[in-house]
C-alpha atoms as a PDB file:
ATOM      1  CA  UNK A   1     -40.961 -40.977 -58.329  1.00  0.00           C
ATOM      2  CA  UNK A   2     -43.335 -41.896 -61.162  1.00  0.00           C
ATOM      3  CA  UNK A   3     -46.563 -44.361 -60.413  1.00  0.00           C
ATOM      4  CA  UNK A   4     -48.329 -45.818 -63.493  1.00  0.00           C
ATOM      5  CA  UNK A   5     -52.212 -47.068 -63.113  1.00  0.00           C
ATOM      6  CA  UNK A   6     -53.353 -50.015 -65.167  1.00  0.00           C
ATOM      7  CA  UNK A   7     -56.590 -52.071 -66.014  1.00  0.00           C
ATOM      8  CA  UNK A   8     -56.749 -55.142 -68.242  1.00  0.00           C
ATOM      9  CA  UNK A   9     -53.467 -53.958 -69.064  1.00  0.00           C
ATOM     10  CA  UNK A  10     -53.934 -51.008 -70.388  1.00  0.00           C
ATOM     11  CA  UNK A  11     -52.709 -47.836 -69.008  1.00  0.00           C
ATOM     12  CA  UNK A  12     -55.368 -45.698 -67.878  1.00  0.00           C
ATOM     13  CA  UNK A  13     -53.481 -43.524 -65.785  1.00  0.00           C
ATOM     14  CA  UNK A  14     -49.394 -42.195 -64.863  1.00  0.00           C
ATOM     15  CA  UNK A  15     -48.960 -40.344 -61.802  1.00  0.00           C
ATOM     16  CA  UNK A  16     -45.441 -38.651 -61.113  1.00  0.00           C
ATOM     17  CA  UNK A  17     -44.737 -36.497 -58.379  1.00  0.00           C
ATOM     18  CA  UNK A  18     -48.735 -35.710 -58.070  1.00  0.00           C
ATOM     19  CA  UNK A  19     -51.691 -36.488 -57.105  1.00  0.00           C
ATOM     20  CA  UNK A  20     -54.603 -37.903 -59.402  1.00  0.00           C
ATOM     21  CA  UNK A  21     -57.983 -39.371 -59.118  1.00  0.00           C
ATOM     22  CA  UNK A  22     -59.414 -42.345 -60.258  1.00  0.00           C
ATOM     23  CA  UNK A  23     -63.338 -41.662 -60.963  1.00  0.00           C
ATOM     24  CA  UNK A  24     -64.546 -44.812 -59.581  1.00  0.00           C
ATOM     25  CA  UNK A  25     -67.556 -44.217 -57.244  1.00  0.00           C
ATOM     26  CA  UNK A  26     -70.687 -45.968 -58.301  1.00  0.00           C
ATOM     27  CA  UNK A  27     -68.405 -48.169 -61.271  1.00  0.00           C
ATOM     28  CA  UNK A  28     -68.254 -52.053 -61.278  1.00  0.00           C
ATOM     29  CA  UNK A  29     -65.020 -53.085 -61.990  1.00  0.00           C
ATOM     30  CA  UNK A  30     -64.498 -56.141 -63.629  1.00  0.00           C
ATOM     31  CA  UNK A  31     -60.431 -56.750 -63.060  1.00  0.00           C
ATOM     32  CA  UNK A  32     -58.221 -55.454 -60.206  1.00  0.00           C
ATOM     33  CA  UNK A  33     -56.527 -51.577 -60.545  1.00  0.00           C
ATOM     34  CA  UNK A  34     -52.865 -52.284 -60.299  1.00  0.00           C
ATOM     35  CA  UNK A  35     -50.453 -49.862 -59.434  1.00  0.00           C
ATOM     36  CA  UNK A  36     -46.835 -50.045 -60.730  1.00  0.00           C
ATOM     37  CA  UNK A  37     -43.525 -47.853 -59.853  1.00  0.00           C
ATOM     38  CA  UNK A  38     -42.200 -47.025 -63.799  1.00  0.00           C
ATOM     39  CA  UNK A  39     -39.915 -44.585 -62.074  1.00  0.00           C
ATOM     40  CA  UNK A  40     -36.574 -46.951 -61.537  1.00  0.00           C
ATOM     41  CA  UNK A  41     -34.762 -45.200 -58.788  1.00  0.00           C
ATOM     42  CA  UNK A  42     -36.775 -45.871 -55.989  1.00  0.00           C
ATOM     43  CA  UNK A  43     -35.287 -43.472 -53.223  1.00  0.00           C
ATOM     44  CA  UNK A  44     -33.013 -41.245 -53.864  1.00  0.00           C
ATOM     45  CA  UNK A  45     -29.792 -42.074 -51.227  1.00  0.00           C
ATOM     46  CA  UNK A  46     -26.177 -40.382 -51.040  1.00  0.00           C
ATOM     47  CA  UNK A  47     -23.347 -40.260 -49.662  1.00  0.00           C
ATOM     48  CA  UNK A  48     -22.539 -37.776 -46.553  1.00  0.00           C
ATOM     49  CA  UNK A  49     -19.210 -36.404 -45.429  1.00  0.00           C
ATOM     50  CA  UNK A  50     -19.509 -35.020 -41.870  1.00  0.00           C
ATOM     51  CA  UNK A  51     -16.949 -33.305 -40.368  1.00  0.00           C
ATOM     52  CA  UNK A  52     -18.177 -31.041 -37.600  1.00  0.00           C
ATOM     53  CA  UNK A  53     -20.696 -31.527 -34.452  1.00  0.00           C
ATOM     54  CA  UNK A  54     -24.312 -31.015 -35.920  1.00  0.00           C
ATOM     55  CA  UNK A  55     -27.762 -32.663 -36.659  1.00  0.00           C
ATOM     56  CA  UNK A  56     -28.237 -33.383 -40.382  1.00  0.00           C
ATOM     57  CA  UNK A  57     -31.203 -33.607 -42.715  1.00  0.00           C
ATOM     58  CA  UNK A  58     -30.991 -35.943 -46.099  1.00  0.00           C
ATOM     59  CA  UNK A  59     -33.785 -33.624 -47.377  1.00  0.00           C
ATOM     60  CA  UNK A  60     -31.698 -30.664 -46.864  1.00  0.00           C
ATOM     61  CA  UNK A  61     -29.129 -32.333 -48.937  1.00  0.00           C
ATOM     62  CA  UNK A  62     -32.397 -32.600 -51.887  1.00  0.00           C
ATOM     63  CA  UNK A  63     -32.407 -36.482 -50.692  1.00  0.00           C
ATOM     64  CA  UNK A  64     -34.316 -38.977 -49.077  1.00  0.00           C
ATOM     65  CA  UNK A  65     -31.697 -40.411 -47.492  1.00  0.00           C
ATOM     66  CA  UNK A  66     -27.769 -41.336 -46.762  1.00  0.00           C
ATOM     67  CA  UNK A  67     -26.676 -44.477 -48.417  1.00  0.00           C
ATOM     68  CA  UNK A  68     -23.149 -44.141 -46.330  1.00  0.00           C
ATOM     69  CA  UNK A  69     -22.172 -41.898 -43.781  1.00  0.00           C
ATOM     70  CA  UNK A  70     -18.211 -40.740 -43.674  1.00  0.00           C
ATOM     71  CA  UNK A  71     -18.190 -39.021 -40.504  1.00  0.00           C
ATOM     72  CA  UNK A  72     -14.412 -37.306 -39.544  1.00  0.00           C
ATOM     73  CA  UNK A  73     -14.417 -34.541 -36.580  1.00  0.00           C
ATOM     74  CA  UNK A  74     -11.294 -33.504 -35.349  1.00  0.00           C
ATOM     75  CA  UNK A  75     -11.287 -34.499 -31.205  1.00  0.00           C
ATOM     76  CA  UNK A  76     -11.172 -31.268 -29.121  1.00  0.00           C
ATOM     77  CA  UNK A  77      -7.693 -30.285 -27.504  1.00  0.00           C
ATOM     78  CA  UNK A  78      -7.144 -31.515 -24.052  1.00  0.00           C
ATOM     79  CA  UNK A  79      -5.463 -29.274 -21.477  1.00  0.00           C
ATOM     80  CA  UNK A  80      -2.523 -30.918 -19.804  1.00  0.00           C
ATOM     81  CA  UNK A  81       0.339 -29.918 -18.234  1.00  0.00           C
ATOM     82  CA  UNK A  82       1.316 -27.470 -15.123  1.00  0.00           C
ATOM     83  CA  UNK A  83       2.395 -23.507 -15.546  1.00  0.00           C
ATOM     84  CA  UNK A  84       4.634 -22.307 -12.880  1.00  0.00           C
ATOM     85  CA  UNK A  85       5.065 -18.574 -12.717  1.00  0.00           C
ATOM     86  CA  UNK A  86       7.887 -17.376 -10.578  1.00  0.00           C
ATOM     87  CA  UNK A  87       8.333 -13.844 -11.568  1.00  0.00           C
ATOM     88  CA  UNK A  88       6.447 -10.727 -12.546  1.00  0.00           C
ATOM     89  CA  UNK A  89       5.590  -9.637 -16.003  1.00  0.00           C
ATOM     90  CA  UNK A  90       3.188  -9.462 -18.948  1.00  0.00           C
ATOM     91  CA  UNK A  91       2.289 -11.742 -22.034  1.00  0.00           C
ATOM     92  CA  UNK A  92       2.752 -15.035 -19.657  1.00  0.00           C
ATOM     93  CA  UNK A  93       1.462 -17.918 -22.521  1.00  0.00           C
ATOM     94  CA  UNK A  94      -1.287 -20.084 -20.519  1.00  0.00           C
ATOM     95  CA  UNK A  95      -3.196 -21.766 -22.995  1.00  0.00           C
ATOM     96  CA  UNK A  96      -2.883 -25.387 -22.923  1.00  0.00           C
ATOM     97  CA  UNK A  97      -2.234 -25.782 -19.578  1.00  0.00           C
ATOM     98  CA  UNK A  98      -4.464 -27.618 -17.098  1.00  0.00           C
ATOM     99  CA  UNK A  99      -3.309 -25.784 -14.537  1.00  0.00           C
ATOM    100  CA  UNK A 100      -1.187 -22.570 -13.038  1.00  0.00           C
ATOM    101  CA  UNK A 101       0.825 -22.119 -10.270  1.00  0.00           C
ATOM    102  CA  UNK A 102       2.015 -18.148  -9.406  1.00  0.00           C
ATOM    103  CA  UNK A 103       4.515 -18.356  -6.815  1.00  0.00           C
ATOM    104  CA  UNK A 104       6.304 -14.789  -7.000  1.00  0.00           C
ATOM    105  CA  UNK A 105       8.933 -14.457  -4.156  1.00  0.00           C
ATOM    106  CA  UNK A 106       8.841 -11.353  -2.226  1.00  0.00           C
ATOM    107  CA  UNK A 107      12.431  -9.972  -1.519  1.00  0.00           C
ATOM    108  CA  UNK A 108      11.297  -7.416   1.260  1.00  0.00           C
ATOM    109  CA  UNK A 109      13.258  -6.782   4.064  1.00  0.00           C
ATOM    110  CA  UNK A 110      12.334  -4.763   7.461  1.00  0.00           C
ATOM    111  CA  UNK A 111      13.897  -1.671   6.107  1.00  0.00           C
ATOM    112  CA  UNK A 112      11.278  -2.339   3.150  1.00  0.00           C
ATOM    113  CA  UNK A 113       8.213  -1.756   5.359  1.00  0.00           C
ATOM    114  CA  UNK A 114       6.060   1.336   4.752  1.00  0.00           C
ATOM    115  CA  UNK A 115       7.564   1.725   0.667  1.00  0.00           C
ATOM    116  CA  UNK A 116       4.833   1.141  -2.022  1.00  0.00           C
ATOM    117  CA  UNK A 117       4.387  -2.217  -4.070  1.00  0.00           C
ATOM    118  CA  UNK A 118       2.940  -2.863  -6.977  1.00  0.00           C
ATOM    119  CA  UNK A 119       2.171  -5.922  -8.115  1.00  0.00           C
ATOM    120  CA  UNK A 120       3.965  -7.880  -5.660  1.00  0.00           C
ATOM    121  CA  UNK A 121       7.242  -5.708  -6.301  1.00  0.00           C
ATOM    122  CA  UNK A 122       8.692  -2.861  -4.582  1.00  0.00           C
ATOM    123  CA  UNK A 123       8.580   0.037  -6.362  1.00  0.00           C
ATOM    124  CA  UNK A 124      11.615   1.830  -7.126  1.00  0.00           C
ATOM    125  CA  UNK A 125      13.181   4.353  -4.838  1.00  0.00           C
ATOM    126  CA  UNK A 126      15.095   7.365  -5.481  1.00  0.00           C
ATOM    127  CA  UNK A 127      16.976  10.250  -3.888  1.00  0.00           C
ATOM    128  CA  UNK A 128      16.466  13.818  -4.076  1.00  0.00           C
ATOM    129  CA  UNK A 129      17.268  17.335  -2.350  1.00  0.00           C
ATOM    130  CA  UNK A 130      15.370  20.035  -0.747  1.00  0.00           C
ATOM    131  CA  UNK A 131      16.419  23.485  -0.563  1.00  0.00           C
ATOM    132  CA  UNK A 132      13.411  25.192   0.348  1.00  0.00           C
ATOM    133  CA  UNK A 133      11.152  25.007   3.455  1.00  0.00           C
ATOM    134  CA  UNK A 134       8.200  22.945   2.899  1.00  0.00           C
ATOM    135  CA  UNK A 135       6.068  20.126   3.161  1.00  0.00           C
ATOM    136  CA  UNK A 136       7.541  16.863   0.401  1.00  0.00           C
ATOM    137  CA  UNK A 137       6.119  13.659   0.121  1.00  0.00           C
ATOM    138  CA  UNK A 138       8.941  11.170   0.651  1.00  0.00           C
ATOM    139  CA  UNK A 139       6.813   7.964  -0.313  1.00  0.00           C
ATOM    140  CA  UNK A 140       9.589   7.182  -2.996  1.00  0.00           C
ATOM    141  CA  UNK A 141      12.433   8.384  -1.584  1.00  0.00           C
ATOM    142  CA  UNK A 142      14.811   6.427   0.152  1.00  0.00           C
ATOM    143  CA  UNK A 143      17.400   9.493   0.637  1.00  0.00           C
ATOM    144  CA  UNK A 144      17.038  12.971   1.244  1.00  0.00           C
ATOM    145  CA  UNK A 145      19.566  15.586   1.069  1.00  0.00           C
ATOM    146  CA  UNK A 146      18.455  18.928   2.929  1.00  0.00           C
ATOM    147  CA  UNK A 147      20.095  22.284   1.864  1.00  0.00           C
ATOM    148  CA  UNK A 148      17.789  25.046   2.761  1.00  0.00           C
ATOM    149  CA  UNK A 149      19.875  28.525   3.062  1.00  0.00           C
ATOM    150  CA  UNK A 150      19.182  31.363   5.199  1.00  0.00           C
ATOM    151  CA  UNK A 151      17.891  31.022   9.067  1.00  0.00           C
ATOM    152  CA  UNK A 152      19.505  31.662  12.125  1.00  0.00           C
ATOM    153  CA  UNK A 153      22.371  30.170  13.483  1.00  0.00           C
ATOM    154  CA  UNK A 154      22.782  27.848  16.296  1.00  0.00           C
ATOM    155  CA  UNK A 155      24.108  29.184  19.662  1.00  0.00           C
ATOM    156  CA  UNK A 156      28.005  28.236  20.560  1.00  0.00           C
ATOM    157  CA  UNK A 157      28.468  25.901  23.652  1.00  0.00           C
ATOM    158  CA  UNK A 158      30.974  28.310  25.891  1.00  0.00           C
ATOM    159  CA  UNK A 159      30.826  25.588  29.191  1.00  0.00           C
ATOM    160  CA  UNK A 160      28.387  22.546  30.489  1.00  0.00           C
ATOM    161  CA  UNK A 161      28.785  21.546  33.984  1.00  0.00           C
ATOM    162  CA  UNK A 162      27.288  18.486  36.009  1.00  0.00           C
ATOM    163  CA  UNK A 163      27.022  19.444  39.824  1.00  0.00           C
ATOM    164  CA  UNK A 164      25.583  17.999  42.259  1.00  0.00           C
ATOM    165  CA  UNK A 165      24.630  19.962  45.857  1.00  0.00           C
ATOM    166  CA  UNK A 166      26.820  19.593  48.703  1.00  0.00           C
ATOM    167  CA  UNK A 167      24.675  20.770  51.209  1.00  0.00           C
ATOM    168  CA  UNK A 168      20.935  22.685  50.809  1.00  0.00           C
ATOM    169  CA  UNK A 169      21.147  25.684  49.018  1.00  0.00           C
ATOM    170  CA  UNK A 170      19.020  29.147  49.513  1.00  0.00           C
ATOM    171  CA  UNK A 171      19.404  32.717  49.365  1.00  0.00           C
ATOM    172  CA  UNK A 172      21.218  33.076  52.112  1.00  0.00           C
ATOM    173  CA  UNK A 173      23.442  30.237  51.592  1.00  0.00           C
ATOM    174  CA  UNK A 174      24.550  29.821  48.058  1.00  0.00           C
ATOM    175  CA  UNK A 175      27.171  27.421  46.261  1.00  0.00           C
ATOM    176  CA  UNK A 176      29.505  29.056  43.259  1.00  0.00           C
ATOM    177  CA  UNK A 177      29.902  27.459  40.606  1.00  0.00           C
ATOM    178  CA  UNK A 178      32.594  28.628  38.418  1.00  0.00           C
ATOM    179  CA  UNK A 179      31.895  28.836  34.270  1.00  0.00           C
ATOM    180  CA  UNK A 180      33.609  30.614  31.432  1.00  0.00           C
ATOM    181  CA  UNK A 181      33.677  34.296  31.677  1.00  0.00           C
ATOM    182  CA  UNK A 182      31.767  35.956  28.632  1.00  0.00           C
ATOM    183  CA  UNK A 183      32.914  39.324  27.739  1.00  0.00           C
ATOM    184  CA  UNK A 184      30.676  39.960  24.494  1.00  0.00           C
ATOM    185  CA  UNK A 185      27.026  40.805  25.492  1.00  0.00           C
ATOM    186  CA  UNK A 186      24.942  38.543  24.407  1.00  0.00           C
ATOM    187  CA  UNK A 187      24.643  34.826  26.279  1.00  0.00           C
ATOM    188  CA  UNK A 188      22.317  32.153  27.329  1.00  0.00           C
ATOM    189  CA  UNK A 189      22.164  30.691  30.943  1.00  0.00           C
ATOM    190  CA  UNK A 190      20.489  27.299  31.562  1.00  0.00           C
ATOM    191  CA  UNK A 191      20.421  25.145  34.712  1.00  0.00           C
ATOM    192  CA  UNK A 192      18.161  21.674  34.707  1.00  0.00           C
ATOM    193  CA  UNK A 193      17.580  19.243  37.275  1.00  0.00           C
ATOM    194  CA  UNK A 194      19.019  15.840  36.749  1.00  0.00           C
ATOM    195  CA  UNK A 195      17.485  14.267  39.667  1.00  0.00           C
ATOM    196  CA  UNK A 196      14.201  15.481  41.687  1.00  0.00           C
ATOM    197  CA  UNK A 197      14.475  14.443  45.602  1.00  0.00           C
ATOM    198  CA  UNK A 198      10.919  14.395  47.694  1.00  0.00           C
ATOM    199  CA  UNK A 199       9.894  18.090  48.821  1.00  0.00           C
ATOM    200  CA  UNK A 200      10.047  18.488  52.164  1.00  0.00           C
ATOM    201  CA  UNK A 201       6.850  19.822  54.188  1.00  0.00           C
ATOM    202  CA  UNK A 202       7.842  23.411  53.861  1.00  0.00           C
ATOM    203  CA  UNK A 203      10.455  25.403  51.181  1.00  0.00           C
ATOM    204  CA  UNK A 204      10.737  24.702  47.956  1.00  0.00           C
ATOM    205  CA  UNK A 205      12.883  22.690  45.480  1.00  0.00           C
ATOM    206  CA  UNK A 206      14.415  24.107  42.429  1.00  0.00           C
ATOM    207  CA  UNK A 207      13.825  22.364  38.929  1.00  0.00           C
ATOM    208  CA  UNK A 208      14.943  24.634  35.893  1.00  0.00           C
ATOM    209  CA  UNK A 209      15.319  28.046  35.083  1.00  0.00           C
ATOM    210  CA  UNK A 210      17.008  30.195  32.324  1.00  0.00           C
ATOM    211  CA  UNK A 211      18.492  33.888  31.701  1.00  0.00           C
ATOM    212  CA  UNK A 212      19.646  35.911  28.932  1.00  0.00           C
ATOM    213  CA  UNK A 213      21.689  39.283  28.396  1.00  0.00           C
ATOM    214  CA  UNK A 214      21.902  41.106  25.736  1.00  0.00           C
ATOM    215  CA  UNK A 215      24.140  44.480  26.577  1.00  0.00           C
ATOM    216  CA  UNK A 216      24.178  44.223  30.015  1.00  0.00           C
ATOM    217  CA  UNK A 217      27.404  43.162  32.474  1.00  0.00           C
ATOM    218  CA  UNK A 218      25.962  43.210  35.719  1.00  0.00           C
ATOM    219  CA  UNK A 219      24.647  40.228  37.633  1.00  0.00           C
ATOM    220  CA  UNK A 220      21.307  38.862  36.646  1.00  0.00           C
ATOM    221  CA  UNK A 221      18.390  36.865  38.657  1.00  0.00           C
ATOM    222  CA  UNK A 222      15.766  34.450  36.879  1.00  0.00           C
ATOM    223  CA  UNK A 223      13.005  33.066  37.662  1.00  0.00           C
ATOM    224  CA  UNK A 224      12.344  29.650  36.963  1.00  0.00           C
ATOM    225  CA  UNK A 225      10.675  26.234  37.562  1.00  0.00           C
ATOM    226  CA  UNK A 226      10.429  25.152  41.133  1.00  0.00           C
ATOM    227  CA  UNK A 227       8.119  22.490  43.170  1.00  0.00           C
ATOM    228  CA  UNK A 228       6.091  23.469  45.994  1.00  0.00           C
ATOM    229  CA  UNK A 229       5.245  21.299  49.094  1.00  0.00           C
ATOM    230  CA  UNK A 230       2.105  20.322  47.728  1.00  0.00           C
ATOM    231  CA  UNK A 231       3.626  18.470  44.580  1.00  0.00           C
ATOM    232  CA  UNK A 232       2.226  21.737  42.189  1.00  0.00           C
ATOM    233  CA  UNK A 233       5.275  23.367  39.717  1.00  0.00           C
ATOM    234  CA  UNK A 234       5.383  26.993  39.897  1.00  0.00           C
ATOM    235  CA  UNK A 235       7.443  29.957  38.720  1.00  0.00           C
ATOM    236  CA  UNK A 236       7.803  32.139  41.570  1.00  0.00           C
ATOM    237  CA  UNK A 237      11.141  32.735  42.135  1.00  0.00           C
ATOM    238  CA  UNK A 238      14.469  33.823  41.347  1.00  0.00           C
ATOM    239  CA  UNK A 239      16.194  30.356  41.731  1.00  0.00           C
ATOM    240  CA  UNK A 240      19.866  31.151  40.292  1.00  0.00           C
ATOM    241  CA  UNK A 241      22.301  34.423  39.991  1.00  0.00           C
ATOM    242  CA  UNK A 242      24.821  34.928  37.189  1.00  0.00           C
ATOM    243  CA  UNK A 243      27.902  37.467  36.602  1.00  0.00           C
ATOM    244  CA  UNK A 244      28.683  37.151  33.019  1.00  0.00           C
ATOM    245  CA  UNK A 245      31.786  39.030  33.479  1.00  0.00           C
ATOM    246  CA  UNK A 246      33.283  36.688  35.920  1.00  0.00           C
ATOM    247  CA  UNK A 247      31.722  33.627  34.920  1.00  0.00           C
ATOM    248  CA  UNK A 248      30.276  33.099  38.816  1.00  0.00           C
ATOM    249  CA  UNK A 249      26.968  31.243  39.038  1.00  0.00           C
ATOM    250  CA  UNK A 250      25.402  30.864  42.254  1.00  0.00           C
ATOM    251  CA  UNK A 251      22.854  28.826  43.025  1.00  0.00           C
ATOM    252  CA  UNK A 252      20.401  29.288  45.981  1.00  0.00           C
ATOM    253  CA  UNK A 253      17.497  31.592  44.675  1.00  0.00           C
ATOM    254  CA  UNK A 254      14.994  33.552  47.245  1.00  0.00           C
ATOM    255  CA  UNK A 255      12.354  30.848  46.821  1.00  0.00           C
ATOM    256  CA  UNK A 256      14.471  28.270  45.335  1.00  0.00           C
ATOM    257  CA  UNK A 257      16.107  25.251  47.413  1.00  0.00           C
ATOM    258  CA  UNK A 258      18.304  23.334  46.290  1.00  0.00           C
ATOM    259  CA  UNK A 259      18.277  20.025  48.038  1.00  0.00           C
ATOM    260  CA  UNK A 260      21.434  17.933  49.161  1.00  0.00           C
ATOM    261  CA  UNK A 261      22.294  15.585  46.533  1.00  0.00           C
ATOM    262  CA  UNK A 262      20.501  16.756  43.953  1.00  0.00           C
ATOM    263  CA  UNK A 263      22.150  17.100  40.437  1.00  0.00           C
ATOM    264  CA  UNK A 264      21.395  19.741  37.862  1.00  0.00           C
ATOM    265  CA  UNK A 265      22.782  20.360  34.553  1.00  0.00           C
ATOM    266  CA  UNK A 266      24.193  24.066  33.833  1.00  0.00           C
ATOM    267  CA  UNK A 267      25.175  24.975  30.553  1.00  0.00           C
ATOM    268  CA  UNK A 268      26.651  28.585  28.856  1.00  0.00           C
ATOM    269  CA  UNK A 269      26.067  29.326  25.320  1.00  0.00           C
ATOM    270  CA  UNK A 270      27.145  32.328  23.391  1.00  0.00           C
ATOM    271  CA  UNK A 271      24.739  33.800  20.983  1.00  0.00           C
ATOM    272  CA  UNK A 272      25.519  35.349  17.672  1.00  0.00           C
END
């Protein structure tokens, strides 16, 4: 911007883009000072473009102001739309949506309870076999095969009988009961009550007892499991006899009774 200064016409001064000044303290002035803008312009305006968000300054622009304003921002994207996620997986795409809905079925069933899940899913089980003793964790395993070698081997079932007591049984009156014969040497004898009738107020009532031989043919006595009077178990008796080469058992121990009625399991084995 340029200023000029005049008096009686005359130019006495031209200011432009600065400051001057006029030495008139203590002067008589005989016409007015006039000040004229020579520059043209005026104000320098332009013309602004705006096309983001933002607070803008004509001076930063080297102006002093905006003659027309174009202003074109691009409106902001506007969620819309649902998601619906049914199944399991990565990479699922949710931008743009306004909102999401997981809804992920689970497919267990009671067998199912216990396995491990991850992320909503079952994890997959598998099979597998053991052929050595120890300890496996079967988390994953829905089927296990067991083939360990070596040990011993079971004993063979020779007879199992179900009797029940005709009439009380002691050591001086005993009921045969007639199993297998054994003729190896080695066996297992086993009698258990079935049924437990109420002690009387003296004697005894046999519950259990067992016997083995091992190179022996004669007749054998154990001691087993009988129940006293005063409801206590004890083991002080010989409550069954055994002759392995005839196959007789005889129940009626010395101290155990067997009581009319009662049933009792007896079963033979063989042992290898």
């Amino acid at each position: 911007m340029s200023t000029t200064v005049s008096y009686k016409g005359a130019t006495i001064a031209t200011v432009s883009n600065q400051t001057k000044t006029l030495l008139t303290e203590g002067k008589y002035l005989e016409d007015d000072i006039t000040l004229e803008d020579v520059s043209g312009g005026g104000a320098t305006l332009i013309t602004k473009n705006i096309s983001a968000n933002g607070t803008y300054n004509a001076s930063s622009d080297s102006a002093d102001g905006y003659s027309q304003v174009n202003v074109s921002v691009p409106a902001s994207a506007v969620d819309s739309g649902t998601k619906n996620i049914t199944a399991n997986g990565n990479n699922q795409d949710v931008v743009g949506y306004a909102a999401v809905n997981v809804n992920v079925p689970n497919s267990y069933s009671a067998g199912d309870e216990g396995k491990v899940v991850s992320n909503g899913a079952l994890v997959a089980q598998t099979s597998d076999t053991v052929t050595t003793n120890d300890t496996y964790d079967t988390t994953l395993i829905n089927s296990l095969t067991v083939n360990v070698s070596g040990g011993g081997t079971l004993p063979r079932l020779l007879d199992h009988v179900e009797y029940t007591v005709v009439t009380d049984a002691t050591s001086s009156s005993r009921q045969d009961i007639h199993l297998t014969p054994i003729s190896g040497d080695r066996y297992l004898a086993f009698l258990s009550a079935k049924t437990m009738p109420e002690v009387p107020a003296s004697g005894y009532t046999a519950i259990s007892g067992y016997m083995t031989n091992v190179g022996e043919t004669s007749t054998y006595t154990r001691k087993g499991s009988i129940r006293r009077p005063d409801g206590t178990i004890g083991t002080d008796g010989n409550i069954f006899y055994f002759t392995p080469s005839t196959g007789l058992f005889q129940i009626g121990g010395q101290y155990g009774t067997y009581r009319t009625g009662q049933v009792f399991d007896i079963y033979l084995f063989e042992m290898e």
